[in-house]
N, C-alpha and C. Protein backbone atom coordinates (compact mmCIF):
# COMPACT_ATOMS: atom_id res chain seq x y z
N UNK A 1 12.53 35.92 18.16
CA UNK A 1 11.28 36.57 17.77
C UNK A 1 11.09 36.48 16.25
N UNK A 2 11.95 36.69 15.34
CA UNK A 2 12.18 36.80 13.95
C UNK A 2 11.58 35.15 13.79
N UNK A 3 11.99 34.01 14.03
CA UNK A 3 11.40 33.01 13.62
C UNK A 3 10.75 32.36 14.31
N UNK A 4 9.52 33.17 15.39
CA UNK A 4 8.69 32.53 15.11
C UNK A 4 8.12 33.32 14.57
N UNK A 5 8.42 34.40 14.32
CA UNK A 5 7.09 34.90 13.23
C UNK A 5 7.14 34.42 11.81
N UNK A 6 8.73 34.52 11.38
CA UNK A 6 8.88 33.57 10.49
C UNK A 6 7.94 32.67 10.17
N UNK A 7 7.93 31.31 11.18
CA UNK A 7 7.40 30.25 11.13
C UNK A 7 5.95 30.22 10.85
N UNK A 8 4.90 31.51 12.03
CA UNK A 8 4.07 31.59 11.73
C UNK A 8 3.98 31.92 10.50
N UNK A 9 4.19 32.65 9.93
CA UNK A 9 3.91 32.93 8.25
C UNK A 9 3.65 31.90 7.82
N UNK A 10 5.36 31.14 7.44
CA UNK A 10 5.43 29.86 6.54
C UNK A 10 4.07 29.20 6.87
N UNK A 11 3.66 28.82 8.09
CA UNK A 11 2.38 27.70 8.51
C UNK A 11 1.24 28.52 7.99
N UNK A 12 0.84 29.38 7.69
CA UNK A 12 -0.66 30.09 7.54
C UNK A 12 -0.26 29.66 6.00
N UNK A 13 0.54 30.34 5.48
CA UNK A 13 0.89 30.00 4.11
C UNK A 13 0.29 28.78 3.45
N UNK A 14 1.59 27.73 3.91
CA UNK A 14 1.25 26.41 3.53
C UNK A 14 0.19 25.63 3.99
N UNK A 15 -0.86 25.84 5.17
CA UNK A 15 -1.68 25.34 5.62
C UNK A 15 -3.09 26.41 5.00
N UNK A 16 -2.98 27.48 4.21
CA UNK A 16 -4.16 27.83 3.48
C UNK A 16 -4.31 27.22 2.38
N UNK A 17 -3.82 26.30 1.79
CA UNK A 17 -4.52 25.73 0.38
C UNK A 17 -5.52 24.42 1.39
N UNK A 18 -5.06 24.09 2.33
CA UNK A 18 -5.53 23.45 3.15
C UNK A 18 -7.05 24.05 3.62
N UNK A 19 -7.11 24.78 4.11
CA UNK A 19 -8.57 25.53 4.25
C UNK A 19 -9.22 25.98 3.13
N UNK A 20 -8.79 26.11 1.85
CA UNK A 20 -9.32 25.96 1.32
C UNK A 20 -9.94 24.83 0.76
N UNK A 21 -9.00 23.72 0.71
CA UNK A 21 -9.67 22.47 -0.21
C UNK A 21 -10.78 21.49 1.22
N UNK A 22 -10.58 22.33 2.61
CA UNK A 22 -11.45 21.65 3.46
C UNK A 22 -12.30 22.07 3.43
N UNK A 23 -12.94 23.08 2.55
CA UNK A 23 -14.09 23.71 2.05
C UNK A 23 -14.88 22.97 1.20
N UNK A 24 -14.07 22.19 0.68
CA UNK A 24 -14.74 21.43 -0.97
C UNK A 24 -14.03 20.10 -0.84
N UNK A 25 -14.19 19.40 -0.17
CA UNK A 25 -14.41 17.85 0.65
C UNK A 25 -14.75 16.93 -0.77
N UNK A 26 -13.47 15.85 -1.03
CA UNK A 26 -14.41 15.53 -2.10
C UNK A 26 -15.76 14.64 -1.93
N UNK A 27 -16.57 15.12 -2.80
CA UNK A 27 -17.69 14.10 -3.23
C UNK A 27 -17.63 12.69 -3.12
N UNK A 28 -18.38 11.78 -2.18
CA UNK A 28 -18.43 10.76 -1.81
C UNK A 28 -19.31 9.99 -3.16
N UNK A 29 -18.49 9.32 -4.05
CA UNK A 29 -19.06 8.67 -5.24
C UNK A 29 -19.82 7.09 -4.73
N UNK A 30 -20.82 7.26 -5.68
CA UNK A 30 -21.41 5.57 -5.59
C UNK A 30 -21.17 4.35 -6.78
N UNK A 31 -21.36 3.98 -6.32
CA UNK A 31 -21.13 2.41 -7.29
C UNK A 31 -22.30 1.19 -7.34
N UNK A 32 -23.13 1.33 -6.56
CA UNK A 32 -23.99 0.19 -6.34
C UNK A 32 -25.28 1.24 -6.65
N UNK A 33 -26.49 0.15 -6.71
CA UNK A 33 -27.48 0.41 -6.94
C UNK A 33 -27.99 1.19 -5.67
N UNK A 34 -27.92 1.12 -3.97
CA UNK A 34 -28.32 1.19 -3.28
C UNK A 34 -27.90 2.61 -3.01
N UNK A 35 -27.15 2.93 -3.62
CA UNK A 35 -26.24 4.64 -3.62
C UNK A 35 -25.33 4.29 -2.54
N UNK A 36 -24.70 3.46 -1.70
CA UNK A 36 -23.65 3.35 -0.77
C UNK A 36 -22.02 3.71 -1.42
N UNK A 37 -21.15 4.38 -0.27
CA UNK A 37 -20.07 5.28 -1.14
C UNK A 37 -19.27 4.26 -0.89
N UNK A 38 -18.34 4.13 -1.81
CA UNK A 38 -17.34 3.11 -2.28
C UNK A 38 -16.43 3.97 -1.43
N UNK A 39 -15.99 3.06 -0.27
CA UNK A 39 -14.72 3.49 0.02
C UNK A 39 -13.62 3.84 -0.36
N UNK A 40 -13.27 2.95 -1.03
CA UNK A 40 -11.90 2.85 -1.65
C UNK A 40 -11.93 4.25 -2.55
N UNK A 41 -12.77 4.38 -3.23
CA UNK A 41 -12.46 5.76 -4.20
C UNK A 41 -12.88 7.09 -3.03
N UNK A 42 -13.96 6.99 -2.06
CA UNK A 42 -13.68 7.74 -1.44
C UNK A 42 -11.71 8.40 -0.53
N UNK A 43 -11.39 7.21 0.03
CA UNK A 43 -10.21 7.34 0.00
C UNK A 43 -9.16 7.87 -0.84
N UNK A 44 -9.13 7.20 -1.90
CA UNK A 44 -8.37 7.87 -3.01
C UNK A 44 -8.90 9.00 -3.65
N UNK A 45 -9.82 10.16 -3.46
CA UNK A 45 -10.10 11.49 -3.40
C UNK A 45 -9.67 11.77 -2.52
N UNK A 46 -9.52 11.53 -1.53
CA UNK A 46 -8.88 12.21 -0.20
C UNK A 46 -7.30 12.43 -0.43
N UNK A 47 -6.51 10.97 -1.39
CA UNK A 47 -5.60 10.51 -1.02
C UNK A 47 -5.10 11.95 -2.18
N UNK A 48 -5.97 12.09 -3.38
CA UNK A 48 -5.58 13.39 -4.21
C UNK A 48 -5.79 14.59 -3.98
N UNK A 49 -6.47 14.55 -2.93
CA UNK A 49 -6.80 16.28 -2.47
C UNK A 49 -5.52 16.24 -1.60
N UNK A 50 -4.82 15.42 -0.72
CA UNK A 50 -3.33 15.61 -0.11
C UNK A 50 -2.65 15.68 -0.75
N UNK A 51 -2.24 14.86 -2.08
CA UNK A 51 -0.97 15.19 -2.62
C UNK A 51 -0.97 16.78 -3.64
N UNK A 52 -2.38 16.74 -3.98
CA UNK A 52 -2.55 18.04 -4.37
C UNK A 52 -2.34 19.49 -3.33
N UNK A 53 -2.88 18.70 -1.88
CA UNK A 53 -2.16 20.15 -1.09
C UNK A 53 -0.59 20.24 -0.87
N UNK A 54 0.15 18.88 -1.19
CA UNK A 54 1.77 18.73 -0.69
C UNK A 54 2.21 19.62 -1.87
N UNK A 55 1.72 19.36 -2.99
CA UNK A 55 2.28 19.97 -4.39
C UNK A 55 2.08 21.71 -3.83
N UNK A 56 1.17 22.01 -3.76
CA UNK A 56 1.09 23.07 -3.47
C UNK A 56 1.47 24.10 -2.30
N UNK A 57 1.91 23.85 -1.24
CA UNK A 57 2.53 23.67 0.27
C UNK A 57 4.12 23.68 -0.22
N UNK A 58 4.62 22.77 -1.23
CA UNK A 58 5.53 22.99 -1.57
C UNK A 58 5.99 24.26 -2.46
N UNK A 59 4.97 24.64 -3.57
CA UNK A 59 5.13 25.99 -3.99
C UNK A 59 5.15 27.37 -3.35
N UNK A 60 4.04 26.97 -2.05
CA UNK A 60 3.92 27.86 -1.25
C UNK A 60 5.27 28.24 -0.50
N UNK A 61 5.90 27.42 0.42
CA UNK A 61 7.29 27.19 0.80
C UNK A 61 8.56 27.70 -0.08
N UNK A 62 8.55 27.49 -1.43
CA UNK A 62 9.47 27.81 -2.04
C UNK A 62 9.29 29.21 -2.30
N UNK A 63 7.97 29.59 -2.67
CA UNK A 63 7.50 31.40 -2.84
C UNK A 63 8.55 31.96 -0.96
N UNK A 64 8.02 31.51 -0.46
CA UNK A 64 8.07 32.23 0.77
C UNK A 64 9.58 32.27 0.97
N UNK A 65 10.35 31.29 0.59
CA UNK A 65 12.26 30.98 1.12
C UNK A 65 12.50 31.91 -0.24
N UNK A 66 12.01 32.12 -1.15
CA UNK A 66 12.57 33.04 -2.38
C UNK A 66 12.37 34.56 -2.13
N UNK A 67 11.14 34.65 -1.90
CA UNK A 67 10.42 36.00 -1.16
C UNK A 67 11.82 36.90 -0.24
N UNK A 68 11.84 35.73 0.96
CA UNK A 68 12.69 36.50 2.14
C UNK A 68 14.44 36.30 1.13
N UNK A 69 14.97 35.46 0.56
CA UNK A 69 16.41 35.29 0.08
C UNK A 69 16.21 36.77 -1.06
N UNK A 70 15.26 37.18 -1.77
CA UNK A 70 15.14 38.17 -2.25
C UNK A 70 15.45 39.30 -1.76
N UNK A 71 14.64 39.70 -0.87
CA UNK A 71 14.64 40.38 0.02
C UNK A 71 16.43 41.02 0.60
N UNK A 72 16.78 40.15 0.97
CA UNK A 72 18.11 39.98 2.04
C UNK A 72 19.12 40.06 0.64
N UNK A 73 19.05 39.82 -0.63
CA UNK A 73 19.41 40.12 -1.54
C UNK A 73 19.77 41.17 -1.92
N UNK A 74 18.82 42.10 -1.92
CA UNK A 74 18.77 43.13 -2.74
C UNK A 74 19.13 44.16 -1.41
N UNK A 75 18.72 43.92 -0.40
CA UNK A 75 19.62 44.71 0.82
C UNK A 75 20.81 44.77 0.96
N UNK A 76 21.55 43.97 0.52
CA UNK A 76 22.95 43.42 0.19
C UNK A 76 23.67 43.97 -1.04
N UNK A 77 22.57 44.49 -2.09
CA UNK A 77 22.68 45.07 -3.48
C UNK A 77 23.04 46.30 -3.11
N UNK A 78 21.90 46.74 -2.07
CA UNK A 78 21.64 48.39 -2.37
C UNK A 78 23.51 48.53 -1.45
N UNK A 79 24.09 47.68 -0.59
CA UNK A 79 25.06 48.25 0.04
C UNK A 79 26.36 47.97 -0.83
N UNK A 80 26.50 47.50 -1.90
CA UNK A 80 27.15 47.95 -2.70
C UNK A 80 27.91 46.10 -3.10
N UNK A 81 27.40 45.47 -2.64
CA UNK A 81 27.47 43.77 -3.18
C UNK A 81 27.24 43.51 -4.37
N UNK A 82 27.95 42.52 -5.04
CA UNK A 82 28.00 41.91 -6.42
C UNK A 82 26.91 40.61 -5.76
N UNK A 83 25.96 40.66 -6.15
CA UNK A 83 24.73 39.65 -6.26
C UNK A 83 24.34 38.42 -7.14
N UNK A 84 25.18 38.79 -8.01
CA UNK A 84 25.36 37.69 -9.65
C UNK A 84 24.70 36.07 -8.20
N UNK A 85 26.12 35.92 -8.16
CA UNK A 85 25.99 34.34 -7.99
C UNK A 85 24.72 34.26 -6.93
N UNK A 86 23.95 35.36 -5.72
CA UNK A 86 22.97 35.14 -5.55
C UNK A 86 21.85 34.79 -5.94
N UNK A 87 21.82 35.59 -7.19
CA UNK A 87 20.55 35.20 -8.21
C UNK A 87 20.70 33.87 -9.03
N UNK A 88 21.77 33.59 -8.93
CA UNK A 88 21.85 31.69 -9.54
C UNK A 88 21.13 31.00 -8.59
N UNK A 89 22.15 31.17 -7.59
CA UNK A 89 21.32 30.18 -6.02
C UNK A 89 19.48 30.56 -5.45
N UNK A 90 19.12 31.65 -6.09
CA UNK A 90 17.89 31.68 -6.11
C UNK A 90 16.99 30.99 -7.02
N UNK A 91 17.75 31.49 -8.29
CA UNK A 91 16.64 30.96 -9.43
C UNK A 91 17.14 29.37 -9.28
N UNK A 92 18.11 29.02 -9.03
CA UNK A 92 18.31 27.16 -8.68
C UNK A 92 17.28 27.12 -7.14
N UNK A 93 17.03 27.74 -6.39
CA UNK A 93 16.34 26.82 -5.34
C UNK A 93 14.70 27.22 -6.04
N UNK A 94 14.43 27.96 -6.47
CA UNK A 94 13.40 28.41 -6.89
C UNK A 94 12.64 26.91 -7.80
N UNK A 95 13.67 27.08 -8.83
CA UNK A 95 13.45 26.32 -9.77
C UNK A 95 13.44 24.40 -9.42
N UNK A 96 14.32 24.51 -7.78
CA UNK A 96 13.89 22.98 -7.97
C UNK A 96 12.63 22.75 -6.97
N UNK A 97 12.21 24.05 -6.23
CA UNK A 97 10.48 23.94 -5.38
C UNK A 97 9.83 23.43 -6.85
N UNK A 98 9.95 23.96 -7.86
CA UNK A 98 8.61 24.12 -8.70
C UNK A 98 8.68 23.07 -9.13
N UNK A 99 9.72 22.12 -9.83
CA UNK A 99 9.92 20.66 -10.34
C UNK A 99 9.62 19.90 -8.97
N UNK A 100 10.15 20.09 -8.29
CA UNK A 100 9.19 18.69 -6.91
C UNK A 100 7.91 19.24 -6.68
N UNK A 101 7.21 20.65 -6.75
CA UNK A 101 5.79 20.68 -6.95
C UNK A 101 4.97 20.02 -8.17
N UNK A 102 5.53 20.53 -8.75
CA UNK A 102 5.04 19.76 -10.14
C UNK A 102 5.38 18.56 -10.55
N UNK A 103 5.68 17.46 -9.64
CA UNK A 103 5.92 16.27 -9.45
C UNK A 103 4.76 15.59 -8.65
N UNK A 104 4.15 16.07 -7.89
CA UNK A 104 3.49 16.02 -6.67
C UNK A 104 2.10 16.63 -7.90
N UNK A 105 1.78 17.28 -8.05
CA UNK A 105 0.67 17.81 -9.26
C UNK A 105 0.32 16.92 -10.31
N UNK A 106 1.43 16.38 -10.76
CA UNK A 106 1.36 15.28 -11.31
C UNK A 106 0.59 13.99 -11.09
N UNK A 107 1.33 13.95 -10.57
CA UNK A 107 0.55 12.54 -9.40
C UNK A 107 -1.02 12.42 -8.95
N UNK A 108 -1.04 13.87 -8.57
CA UNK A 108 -2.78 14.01 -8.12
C UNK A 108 -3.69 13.76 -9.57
N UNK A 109 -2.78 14.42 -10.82
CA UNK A 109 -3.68 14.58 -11.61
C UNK A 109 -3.82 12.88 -12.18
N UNK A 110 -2.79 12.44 -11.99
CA UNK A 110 -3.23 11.01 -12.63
C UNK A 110 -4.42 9.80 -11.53
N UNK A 111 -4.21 10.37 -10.33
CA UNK A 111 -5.13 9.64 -9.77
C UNK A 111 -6.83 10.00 -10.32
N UNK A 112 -6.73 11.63 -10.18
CA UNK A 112 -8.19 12.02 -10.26
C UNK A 112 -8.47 11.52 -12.13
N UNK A 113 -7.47 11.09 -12.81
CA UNK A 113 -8.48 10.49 -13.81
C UNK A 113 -8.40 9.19 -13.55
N UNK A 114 -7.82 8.52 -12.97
CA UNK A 114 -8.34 7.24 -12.62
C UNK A 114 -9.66 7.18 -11.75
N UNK A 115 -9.63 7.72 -11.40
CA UNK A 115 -10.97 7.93 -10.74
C UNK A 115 -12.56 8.30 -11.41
N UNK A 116 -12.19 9.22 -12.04
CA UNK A 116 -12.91 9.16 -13.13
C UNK A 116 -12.25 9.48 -15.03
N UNK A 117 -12.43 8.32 -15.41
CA UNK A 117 -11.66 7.99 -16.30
C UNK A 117 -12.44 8.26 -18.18
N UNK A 118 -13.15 9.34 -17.85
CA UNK A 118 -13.60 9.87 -19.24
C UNK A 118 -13.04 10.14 -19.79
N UNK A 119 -13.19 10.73 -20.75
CA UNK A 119 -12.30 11.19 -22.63
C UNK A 119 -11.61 11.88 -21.92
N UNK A 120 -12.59 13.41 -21.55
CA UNK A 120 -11.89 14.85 -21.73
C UNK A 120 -11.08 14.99 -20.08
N UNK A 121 -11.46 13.55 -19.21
CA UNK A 121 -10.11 13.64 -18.14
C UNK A 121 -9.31 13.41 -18.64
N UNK A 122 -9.25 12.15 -19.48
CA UNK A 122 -7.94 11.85 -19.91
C UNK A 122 -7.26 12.96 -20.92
N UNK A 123 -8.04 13.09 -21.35
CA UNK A 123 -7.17 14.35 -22.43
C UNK A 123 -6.71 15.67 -21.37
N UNK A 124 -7.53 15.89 -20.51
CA UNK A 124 -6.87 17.27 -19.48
C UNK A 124 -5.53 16.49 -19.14
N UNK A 125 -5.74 15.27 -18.71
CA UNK A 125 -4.79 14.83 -17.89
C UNK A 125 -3.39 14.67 -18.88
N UNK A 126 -3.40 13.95 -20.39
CA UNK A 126 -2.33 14.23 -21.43
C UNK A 126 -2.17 15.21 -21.37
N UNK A 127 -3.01 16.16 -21.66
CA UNK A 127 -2.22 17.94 -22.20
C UNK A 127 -1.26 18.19 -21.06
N UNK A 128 -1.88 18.42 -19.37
CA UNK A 128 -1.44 18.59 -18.52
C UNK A 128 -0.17 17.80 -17.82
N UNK A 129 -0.11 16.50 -18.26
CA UNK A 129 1.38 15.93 -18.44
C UNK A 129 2.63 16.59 -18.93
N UNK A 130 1.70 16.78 -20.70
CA UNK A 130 2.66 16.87 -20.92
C UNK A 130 3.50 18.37 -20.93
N UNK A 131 2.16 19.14 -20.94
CA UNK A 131 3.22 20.72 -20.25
C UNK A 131 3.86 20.86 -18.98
N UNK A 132 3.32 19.98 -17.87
CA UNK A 132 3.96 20.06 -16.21
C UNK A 132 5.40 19.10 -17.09
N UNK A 133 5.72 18.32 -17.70
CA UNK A 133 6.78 17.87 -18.00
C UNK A 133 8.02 18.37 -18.75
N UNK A 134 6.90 19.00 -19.30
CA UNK A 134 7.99 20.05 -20.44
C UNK A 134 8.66 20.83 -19.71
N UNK A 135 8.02 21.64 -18.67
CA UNK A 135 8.16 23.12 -18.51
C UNK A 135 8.99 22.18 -16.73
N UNK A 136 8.73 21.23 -16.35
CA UNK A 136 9.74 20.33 -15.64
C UNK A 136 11.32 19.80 -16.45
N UNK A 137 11.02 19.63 -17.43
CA UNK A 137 12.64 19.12 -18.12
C UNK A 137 13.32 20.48 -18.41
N UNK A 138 12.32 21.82 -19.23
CA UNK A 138 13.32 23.11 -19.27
C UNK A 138 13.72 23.24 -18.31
N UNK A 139 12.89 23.31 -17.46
CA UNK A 139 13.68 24.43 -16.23
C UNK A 139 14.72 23.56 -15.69
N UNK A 140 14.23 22.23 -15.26
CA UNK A 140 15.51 21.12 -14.86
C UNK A 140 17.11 21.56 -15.68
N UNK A 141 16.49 21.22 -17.04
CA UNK A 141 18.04 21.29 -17.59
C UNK A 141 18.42 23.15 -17.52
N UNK A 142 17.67 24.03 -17.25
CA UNK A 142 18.12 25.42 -17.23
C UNK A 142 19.11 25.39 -15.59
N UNK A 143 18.59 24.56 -15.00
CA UNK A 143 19.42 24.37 -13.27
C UNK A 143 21.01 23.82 -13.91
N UNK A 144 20.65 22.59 -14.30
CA UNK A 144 21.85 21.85 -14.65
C UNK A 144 22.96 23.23 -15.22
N UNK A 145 22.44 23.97 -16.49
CA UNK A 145 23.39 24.27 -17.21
C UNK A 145 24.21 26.05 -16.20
N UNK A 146 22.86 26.47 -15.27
CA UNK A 146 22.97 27.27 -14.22
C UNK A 146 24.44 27.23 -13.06
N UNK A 147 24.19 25.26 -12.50
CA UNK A 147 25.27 24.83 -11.69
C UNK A 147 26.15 24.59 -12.32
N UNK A 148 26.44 24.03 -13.84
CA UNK A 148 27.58 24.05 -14.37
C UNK A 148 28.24 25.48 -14.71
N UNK A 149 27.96 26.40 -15.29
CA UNK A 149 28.44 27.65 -15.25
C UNK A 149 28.65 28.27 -13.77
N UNK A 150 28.10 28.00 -13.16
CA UNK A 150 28.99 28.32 -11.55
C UNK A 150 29.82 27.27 -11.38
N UNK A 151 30.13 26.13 -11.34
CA UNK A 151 30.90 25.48 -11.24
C UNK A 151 31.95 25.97 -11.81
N UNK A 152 32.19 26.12 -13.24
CA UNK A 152 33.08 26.68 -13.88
C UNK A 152 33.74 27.92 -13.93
N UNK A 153 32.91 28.69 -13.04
CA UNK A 153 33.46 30.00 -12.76
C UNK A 153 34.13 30.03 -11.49
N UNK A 154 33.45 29.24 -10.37
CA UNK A 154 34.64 28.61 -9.26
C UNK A 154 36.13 28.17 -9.82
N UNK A 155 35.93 27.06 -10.37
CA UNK A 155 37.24 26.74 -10.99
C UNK A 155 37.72 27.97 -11.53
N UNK A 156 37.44 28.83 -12.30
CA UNK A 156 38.28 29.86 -12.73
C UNK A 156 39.22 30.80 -11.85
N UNK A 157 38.01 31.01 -10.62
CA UNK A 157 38.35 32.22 -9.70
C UNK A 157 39.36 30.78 -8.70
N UNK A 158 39.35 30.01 -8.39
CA UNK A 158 40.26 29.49 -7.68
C UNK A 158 41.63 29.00 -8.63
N UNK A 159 41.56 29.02 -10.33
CA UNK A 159 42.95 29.08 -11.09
C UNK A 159 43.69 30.33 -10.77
N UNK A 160 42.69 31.28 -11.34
CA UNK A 160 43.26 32.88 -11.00
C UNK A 160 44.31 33.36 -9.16
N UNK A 161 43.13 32.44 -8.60
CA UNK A 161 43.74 33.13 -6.89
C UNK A 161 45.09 31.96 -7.03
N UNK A 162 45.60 31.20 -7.42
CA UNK A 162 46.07 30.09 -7.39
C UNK A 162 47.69 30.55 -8.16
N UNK A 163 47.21 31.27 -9.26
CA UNK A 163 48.36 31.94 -10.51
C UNK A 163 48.95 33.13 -9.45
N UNK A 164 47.66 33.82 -8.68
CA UNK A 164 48.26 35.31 -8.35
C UNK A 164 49.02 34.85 -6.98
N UNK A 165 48.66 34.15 -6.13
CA UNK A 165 49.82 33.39 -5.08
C UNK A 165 51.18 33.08 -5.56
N UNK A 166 51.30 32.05 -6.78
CA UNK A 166 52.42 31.84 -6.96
C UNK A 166 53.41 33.03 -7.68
N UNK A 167 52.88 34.07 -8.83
CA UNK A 167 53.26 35.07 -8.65
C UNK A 167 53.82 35.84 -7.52
């Protein structure tokens, strides 16, 4: 019972950016004199309104697995659990939804200025590079330096259990 309600959630979730963007269909652009819609860019609006819902489906997904690991967390807190290394393994799964979302965001945004390829797209589309990249390499290397300090604290606690045996 728990998962499928679960499940239902997750699906309303990730399938509402979806009802929303099937609200706002993109605009069928012309190219010829006769006003007939260019396929091909019709397509490739379509092809960016999907990767723009995957990017987002993916944030959605990661909110929702952080939401409930929270949750089950802090229930675990209140009964008298040391939580430390939980909140690593959170803010690490957390943190790598948002870098493969914002990978996927990426992507959409460079199509939709190819598509239309004015100044101030291209400049949304630089600025917006380059902060989805930035704020993609911090947090990346904040994971890295996250799993290495657990790593290293494993090794410690398995020197320690290792000393107090042979003792």
């Amino acid at each position: 019972m728990r998962k499928s309600i679960l499940s239902f959630i997750i699906l309303f979730v990730c399938s509402f950016p979806l009802l929303v963007l099937g609200q706002h269909a993109p605009e069928v652009s012309t190219t010829s004199a006769h006003h007939e819609p260019n396929m091909i860019i019709t397509i490739l609006e379509w092809i960016e309104y999907a990767v723009d819902f995957v990017g987002i489906a993916i944030l959605c997904l990661g909110f929702i697995k952080g939401i409930f690991f929270f949750v089950k967390m802090e229930l675990e807190n209140l009964t008298g659990h040391d939580t430390f290394d939980e909140i690593l393994k959170l803010r690490s799964t957390l943190g790598g939804y948002i870098i493969l979302a914002l990978d996927f965001l990426i992507i959409a945004d460079i199509i939709h200025s190819v598509l239309l390829p004015t100044f101030n797209d291209l400049l949304n589309l630089g600025i917006i590079v380059v902060l989805r990249t930035a704020i993609g390499f911090f947090l990346g290397r904040e994971l890295m330096e996250l799993r290495h300090s657990h790593k290293e604290e494993e090794k410690e606690k398995q020197r320690l259990a290792k000393e107090e045996v042979a003792h």
